[in-house]
C-alpha atoms as a PDB file:
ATOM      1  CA  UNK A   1       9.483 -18.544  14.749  1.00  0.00           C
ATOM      2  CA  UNK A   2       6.015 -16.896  14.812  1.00  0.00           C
ATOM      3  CA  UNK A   3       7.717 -13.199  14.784  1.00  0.00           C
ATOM      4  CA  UNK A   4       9.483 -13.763  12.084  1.00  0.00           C
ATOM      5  CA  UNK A   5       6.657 -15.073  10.618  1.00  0.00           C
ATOM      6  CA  UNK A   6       4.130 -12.353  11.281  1.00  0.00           C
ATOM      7  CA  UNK A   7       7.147 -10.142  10.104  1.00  0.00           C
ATOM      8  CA  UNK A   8       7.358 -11.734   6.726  1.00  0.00           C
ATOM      9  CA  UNK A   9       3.787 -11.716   6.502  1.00  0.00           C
ATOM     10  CA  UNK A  10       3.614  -8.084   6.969  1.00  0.00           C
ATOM     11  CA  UNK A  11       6.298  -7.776   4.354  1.00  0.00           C
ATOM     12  CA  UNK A  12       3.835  -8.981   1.770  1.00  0.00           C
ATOM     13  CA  UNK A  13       0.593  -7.648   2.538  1.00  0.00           C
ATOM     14  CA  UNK A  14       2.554  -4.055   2.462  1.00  0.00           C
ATOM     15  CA  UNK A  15       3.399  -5.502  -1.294  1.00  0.00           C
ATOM     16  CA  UNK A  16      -0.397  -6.004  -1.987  1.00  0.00           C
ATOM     17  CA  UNK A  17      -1.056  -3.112  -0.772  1.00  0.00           C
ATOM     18  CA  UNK A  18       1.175  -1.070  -3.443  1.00  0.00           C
ATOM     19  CA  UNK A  19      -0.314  -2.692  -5.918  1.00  0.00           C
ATOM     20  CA  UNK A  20      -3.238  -2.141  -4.700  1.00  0.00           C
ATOM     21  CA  UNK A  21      -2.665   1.454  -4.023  1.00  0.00           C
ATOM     22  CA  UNK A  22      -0.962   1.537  -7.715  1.00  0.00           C
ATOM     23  CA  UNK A  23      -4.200   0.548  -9.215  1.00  0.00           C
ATOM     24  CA  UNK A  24      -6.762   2.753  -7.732  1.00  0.00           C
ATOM     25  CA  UNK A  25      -4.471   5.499  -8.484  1.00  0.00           C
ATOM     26  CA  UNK A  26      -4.485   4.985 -11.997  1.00  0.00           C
ATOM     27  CA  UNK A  27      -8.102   4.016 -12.325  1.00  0.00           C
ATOM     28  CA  UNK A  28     -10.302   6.576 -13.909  1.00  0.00           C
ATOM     29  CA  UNK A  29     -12.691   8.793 -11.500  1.00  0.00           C
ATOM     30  CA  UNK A  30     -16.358   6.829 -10.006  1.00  0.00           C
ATOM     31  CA  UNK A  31     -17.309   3.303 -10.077  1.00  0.00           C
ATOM     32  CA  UNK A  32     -18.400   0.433 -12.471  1.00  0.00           C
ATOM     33  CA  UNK A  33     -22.133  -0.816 -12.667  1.00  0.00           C
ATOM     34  CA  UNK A  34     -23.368  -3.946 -14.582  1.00  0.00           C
ATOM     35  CA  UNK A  35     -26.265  -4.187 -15.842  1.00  0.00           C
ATOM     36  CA  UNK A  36     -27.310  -8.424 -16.906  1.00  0.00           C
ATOM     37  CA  UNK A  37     -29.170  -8.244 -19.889  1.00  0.00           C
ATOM     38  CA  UNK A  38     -30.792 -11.602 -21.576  1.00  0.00           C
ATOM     39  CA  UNK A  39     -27.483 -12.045 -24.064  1.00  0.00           C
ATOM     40  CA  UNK A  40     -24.580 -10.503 -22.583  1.00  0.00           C
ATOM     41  CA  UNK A  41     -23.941  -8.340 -19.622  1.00  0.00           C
ATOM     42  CA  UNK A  42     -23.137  -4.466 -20.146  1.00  0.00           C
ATOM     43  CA  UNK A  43     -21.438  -2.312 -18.499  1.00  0.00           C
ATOM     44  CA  UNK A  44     -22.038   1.606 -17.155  1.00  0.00           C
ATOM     45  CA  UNK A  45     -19.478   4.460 -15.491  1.00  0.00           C
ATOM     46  CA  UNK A  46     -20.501   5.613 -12.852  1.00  0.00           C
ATOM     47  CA  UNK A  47     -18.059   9.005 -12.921  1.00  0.00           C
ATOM     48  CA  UNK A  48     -19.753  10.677 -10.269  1.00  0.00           C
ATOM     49  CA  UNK A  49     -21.705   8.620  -7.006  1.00  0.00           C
ATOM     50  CA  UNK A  50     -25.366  10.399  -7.605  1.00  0.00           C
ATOM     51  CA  UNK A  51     -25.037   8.835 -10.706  1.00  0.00           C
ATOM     52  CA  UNK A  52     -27.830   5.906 -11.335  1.00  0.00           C
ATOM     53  CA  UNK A  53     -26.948   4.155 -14.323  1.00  0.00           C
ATOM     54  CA  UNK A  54     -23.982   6.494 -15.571  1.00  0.00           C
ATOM     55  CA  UNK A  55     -22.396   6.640 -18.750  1.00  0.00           C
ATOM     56  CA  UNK A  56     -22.649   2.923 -21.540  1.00  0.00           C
ATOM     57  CA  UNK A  57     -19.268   1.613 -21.722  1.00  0.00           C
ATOM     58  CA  UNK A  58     -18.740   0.316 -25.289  1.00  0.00           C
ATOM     59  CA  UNK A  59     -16.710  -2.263 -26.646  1.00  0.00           C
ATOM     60  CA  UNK A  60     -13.855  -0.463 -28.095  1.00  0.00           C
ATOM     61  CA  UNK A  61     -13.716   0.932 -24.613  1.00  0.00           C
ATOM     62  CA  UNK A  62     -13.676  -2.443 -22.247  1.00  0.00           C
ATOM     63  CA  UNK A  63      -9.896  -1.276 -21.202  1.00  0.00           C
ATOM     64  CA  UNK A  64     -12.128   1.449 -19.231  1.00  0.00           C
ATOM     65  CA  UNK A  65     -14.456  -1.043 -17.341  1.00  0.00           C
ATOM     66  CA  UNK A  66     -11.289  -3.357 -16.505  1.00  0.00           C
ATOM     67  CA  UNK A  67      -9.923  -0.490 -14.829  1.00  0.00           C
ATOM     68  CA  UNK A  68     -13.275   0.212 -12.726  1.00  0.00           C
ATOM     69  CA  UNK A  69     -13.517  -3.275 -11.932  1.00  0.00           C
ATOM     70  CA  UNK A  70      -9.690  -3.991 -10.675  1.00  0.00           C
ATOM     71  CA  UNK A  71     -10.266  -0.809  -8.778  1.00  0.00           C
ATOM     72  CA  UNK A  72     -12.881  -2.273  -6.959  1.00  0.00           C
ATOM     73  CA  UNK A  73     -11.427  -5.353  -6.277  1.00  0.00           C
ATOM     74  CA  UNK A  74      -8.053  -3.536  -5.606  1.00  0.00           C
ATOM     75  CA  UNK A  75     -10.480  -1.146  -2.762  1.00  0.00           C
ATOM     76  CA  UNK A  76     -11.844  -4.312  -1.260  1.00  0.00           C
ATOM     77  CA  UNK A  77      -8.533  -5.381  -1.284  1.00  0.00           C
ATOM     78  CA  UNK A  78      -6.870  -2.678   0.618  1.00  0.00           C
ATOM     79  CA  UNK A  79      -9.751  -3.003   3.056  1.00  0.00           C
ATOM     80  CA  UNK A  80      -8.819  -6.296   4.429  1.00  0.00           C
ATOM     81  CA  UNK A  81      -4.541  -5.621   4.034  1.00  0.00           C
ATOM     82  CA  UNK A  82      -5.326  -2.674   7.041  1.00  0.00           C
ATOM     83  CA  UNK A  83      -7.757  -4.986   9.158  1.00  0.00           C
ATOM     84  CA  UNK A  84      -5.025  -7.628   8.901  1.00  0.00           C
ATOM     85  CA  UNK A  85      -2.210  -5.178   9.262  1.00  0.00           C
ATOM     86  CA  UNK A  86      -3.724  -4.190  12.695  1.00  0.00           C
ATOM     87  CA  UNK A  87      -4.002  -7.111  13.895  1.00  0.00           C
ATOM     88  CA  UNK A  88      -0.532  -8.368  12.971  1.00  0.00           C
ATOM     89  CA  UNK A  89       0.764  -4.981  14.616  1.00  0.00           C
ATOM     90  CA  UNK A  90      -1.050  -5.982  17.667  1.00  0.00           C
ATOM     91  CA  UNK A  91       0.488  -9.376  17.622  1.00  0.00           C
ATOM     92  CA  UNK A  92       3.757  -8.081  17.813  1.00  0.00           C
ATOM     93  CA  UNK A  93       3.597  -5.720  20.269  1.00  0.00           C
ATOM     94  CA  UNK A  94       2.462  -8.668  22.451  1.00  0.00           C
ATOM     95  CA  UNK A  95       5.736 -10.712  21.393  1.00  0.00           C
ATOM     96  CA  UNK A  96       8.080  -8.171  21.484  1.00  0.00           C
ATOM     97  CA  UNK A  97       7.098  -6.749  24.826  1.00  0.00           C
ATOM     98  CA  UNK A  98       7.220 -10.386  25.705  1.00  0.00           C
ATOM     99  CA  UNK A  99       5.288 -10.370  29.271  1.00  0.00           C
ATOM    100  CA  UNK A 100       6.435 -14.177  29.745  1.00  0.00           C
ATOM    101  CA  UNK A 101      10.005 -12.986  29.908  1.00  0.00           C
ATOM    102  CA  UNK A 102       9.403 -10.096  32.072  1.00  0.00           C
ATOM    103  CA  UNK A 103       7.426 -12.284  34.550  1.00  0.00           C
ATOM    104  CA  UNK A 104      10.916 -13.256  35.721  1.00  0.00           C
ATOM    105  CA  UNK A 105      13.203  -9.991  35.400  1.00  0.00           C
ATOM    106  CA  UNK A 106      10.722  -7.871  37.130  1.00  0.00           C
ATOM    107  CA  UNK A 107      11.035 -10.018  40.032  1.00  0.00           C
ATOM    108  CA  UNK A 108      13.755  -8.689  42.474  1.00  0.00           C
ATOM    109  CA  UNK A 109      16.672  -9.878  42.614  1.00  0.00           C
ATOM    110  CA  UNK A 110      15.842 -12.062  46.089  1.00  0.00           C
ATOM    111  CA  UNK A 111      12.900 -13.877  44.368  1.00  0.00           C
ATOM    112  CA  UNK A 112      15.279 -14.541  41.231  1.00  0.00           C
ATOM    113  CA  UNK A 113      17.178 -16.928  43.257  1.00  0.00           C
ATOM    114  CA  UNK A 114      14.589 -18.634  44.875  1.00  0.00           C
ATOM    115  CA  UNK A 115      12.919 -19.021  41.301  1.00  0.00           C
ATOM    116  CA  UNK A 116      14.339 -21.359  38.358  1.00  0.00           C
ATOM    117  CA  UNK A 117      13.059 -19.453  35.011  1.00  0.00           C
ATOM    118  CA  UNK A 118      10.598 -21.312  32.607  1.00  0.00           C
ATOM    119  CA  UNK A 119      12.282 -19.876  30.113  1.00  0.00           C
ATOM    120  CA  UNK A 120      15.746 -18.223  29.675  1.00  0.00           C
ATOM    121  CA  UNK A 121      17.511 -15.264  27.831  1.00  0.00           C
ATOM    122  CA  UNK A 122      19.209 -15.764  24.892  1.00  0.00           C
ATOM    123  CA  UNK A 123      22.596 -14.759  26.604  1.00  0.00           C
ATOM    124  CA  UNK A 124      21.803 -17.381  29.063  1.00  0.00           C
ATOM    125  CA  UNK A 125      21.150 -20.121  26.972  1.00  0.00           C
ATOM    126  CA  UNK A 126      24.583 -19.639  25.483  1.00  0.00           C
ATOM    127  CA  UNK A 127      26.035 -19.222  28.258  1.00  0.00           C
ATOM    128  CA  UNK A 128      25.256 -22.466  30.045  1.00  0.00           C
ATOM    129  CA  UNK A 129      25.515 -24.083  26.721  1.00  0.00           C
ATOM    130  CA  UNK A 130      29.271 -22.872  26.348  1.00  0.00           C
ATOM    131  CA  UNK A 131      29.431 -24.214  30.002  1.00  0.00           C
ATOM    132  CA  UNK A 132      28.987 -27.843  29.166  1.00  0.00           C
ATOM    133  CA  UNK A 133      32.955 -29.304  29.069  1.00  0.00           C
ATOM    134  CA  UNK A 134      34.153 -31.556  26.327  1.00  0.00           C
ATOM    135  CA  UNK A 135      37.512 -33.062  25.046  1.00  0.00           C
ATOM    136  CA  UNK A 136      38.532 -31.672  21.802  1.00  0.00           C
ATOM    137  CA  UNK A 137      40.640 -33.955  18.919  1.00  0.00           C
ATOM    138  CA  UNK A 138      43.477 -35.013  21.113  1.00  0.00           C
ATOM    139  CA  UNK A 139      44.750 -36.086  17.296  1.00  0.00           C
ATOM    140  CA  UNK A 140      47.748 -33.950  15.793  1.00  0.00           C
ATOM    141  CA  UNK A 141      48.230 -31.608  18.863  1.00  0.00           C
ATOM    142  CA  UNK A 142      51.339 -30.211  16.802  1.00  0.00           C
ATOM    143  CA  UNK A 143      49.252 -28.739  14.069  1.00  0.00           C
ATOM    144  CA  UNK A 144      47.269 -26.498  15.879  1.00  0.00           C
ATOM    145  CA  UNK A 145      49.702 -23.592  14.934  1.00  0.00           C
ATOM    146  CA  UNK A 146      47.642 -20.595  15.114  1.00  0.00           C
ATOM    147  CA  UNK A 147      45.591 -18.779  17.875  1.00  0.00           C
ATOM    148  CA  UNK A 148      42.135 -16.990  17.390  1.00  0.00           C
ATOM    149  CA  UNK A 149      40.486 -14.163  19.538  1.00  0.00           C
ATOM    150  CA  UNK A 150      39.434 -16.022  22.065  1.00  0.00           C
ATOM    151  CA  UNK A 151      42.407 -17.870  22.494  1.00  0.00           C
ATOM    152  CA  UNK A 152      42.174 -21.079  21.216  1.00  0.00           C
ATOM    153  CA  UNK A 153      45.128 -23.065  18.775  1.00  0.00           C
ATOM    154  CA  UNK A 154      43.252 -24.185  15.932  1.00  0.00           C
ATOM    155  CA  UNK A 155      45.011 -25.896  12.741  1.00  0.00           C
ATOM    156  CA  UNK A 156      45.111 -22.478  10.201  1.00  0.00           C
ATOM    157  CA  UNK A 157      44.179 -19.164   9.125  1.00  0.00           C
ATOM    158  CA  UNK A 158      40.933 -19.869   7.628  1.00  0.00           C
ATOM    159  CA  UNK A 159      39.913 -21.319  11.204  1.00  0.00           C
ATOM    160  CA  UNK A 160      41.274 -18.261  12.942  1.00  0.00           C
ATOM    161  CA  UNK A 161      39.167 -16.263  10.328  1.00  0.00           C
ATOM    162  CA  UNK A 162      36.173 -17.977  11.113  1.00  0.00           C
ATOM    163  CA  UNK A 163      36.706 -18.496  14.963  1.00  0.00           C
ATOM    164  CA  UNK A 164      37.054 -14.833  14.849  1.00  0.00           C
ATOM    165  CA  UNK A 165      33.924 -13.587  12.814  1.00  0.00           C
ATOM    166  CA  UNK A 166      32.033 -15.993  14.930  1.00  0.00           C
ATOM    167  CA  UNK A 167      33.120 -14.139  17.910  1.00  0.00           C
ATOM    168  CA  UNK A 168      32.364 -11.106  16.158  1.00  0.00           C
ATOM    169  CA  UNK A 169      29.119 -11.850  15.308  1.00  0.00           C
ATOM    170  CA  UNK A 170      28.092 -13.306  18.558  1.00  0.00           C
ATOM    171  CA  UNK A 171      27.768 -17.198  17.716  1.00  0.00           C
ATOM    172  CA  UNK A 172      28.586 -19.426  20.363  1.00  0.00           C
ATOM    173  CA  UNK A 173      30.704 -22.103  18.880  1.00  0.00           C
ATOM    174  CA  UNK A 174      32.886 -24.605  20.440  1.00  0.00           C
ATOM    175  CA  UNK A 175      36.342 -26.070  18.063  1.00  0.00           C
ATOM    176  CA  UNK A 176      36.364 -29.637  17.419  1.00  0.00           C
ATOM    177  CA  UNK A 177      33.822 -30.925  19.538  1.00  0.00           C
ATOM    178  CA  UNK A 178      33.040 -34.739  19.436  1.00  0.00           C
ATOM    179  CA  UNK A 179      30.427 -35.496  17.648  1.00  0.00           C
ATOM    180  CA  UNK A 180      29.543 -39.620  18.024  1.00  0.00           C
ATOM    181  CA  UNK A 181      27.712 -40.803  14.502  1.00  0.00           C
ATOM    182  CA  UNK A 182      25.001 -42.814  13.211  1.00  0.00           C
ATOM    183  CA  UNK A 183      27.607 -45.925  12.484  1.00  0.00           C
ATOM    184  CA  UNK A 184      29.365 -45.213  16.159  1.00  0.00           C
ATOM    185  CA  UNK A 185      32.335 -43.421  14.594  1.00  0.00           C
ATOM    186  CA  UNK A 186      33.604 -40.361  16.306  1.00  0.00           C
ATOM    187  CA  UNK A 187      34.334 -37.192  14.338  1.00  0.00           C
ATOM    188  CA  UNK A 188      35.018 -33.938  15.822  1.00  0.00           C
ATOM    189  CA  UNK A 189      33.628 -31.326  13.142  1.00  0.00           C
ATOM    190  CA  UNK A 190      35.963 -27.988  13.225  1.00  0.00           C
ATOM    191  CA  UNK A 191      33.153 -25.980  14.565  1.00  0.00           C
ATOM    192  CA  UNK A 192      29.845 -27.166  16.358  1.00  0.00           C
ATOM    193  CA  UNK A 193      27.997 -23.300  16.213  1.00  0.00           C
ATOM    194  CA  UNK A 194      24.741 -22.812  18.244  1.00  0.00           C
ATOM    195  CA  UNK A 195      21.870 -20.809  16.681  1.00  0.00           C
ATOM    196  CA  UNK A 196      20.731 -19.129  20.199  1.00  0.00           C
ATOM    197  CA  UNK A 197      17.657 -17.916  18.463  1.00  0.00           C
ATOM    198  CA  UNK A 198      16.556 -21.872  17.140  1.00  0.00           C
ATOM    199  CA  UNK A 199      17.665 -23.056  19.904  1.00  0.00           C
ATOM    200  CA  UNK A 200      19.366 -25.263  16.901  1.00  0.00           C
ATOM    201  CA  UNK A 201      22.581 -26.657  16.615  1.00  0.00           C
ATOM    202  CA  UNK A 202      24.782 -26.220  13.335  1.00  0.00           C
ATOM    203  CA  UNK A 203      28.007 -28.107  12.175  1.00  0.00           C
ATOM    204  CA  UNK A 204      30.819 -26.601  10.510  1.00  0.00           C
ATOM    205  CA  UNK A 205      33.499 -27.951   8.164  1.00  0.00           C
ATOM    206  CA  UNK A 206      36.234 -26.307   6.461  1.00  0.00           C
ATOM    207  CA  UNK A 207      37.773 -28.108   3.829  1.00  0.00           C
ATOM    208  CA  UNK A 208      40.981 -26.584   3.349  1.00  0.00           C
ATOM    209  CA  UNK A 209      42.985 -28.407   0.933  1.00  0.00           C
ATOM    210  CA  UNK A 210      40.478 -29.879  -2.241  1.00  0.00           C
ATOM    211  CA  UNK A 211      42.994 -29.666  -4.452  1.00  0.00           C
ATOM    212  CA  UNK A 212      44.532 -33.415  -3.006  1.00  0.00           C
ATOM    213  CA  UNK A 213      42.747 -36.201  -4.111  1.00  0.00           C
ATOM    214  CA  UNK A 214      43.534 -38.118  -0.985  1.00  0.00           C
ATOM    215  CA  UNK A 215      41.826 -35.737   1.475  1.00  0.00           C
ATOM    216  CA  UNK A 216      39.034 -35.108  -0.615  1.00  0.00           C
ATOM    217  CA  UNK A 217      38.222 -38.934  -0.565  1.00  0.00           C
ATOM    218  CA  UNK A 218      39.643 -38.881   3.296  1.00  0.00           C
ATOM    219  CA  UNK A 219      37.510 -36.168   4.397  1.00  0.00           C
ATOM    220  CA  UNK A 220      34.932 -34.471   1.871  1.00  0.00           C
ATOM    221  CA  UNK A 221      33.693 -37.235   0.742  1.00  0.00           C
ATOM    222  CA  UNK A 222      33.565 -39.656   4.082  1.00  0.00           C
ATOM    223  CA  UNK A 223      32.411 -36.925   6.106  1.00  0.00           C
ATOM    224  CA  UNK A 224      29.780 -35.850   3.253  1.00  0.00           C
ATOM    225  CA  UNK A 225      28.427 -39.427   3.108  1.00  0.00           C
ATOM    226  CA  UNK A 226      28.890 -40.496   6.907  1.00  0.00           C
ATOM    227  CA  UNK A 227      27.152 -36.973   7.994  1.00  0.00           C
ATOM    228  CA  UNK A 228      24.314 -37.352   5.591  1.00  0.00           C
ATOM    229  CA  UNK A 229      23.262 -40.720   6.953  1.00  0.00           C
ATOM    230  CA  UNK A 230      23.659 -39.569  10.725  1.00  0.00           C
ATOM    231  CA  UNK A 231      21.113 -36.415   9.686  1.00  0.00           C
ATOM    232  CA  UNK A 232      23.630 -34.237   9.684  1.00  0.00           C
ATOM    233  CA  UNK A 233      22.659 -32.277   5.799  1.00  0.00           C
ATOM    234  CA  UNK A 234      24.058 -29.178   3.820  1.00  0.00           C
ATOM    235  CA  UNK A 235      21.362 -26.333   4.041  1.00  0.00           C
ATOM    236  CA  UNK A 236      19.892 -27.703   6.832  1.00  0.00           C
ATOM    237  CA  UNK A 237      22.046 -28.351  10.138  1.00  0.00           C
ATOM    238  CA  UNK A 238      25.009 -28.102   7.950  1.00  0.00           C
ATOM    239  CA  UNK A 239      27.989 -25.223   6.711  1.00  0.00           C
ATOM    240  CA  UNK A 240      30.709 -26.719   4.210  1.00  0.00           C
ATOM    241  CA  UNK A 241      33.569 -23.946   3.144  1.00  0.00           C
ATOM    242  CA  UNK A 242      36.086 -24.365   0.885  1.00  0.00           C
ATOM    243  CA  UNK A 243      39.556 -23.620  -0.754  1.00  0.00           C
ATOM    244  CA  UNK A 244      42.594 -25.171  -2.331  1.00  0.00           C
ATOM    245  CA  UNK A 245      46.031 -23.544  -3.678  1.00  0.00           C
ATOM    246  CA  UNK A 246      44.664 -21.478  -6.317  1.00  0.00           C
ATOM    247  CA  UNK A 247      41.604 -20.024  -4.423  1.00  0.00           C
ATOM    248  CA  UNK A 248      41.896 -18.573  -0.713  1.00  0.00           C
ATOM    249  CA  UNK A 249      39.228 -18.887   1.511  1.00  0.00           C
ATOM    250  CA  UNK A 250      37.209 -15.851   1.771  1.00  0.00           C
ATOM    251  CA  UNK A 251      34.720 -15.622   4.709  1.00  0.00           C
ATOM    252  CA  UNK A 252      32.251 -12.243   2.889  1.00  0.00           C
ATOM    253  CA  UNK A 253      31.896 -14.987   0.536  1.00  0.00           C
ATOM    254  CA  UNK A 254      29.403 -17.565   2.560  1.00  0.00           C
ATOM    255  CA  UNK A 255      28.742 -14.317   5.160  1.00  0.00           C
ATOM    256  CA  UNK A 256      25.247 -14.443   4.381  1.00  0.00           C
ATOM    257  CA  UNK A 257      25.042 -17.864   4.540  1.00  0.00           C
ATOM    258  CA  UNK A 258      26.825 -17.692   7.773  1.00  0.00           C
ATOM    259  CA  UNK A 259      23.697 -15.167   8.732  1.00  0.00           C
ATOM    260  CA  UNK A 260      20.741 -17.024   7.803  1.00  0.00           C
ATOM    261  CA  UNK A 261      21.808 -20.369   9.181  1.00  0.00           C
ATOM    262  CA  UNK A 262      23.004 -19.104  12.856  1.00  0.00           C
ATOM    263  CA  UNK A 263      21.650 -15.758  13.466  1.00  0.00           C
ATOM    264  CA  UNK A 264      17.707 -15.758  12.272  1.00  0.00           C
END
């Protein structure tokens, strides 16, 4: 996303300009002259700006010119951090006032429903996408045991845990979804999650029992394999939780995974 972009951007020429700022502080007092002579080039300090030629640096002194010099580079530096600051600042004023979106709410209400928005709100974009019906896993009805905020039976804790922090957090989600695969096969992940931001959808799969051979073969491994093929990959479209007898599930643990994956 271009804000996040410019925002990142904006992150690092502040960096620079610390740096910068770190290294004309430091620097002694005036400015560096060289003077090109037929062997070598030599070099003056300027301490005060009347100064012509200032004061010879020797060698046993070149720490001094360095310092002149980076300070000079560091001022030209800082020069063009501001110009781009500005314009980056301008940038996002434009974005975040976003005129494109206001075209539509500062219509009145009449006009709204005689118009069909070019583009929609984020709450509206879940919304209808939380509208389209599907048939969850008719398979094992018995199991689903336990109940999460918004009502649903899922299969455990850990799924109420993370059916609830979804909620919490605002990510639409939808439990056991069909999802049809590369090879035709029909899976229906535990969570299918929508990124309202991306506009990007994002599986989820809790593996809750890796300590039994037969299920990881069953379903870490087949899904792992079957998903990858279908596009389906870990860090990219892709969250894979975990935990057996000896270690509980513990959703802080992949939180900001959870974050960066769904919510920026």
């Amino acid at each position: 996303m271009l804000i996040e972009e410019l925002l990142k951007e904006r992150e690092r020429l502040a960096a620079l300009l610390v740096s910068a700022g770190r290294d004309i502080e430091n620097a002694p007092e005036g400015s560096l002259r060289i003077s090109h002579t037929a062997s070598k080039p030599e070099f003056y300090h300027r301490k005060l700006s009347e100064q012509r030629h200032g004061t010879y640096i020797p060698k046993n002194q070149i720490q001094t010119a360095q310092a002149l010099a980076q300070k000079n580079y560091a001022e030209i530096i800082e020069k063009s951090i501001n110009t781009k600051q500005k314009l980056i600042d301008l940038v996002l004023e434009e974005y975040t006032s976003d005129p494109l979106k206001a075209a539509y709410t500062n219509l009145n209400p009449i006009r709204q429903h005689l118009v069909k928005p070019y583009i929609l709100e984020d709450a509206d974009i879940a919304k209808r996408w939380l509208s389209i019906a599907y048939e969850p896993n008719p398979k094992y009805p018995e199991d689903k045991g336990q109940t999460t905020a918004n009502g649903e039976k899922v299969r455990s804790k850990s799924e109420v845990i993370i059916a609830d922090n979804l909620k919490m957090m605002g990510i639409p989600y939808k439990y056991e979804a069909p999802l049809k695969l590369s090879n035709g096969s029909v899976v229906y992940p535990d969570f299918t999650c929508l990124n309202v931001k991306r506009r990007k959808i994002v599986y989820w799969e809790h593996f809750g029992t890796m300590g039994e051979q037969d299920y990881r073969t069953r379903e870490f491994f087949w899904k792992l394999r079957n998903y990858g093929s279908s596009g389906i990959i870990q860090g990219k479209n892709l969250i894979m939780t975990f935990e057996d007898d000896e270690n509980s599930f513990d959703f802080l643990v992949y939180k900001s995974t959870i974050e960066d994956y769904l919510l920026r």
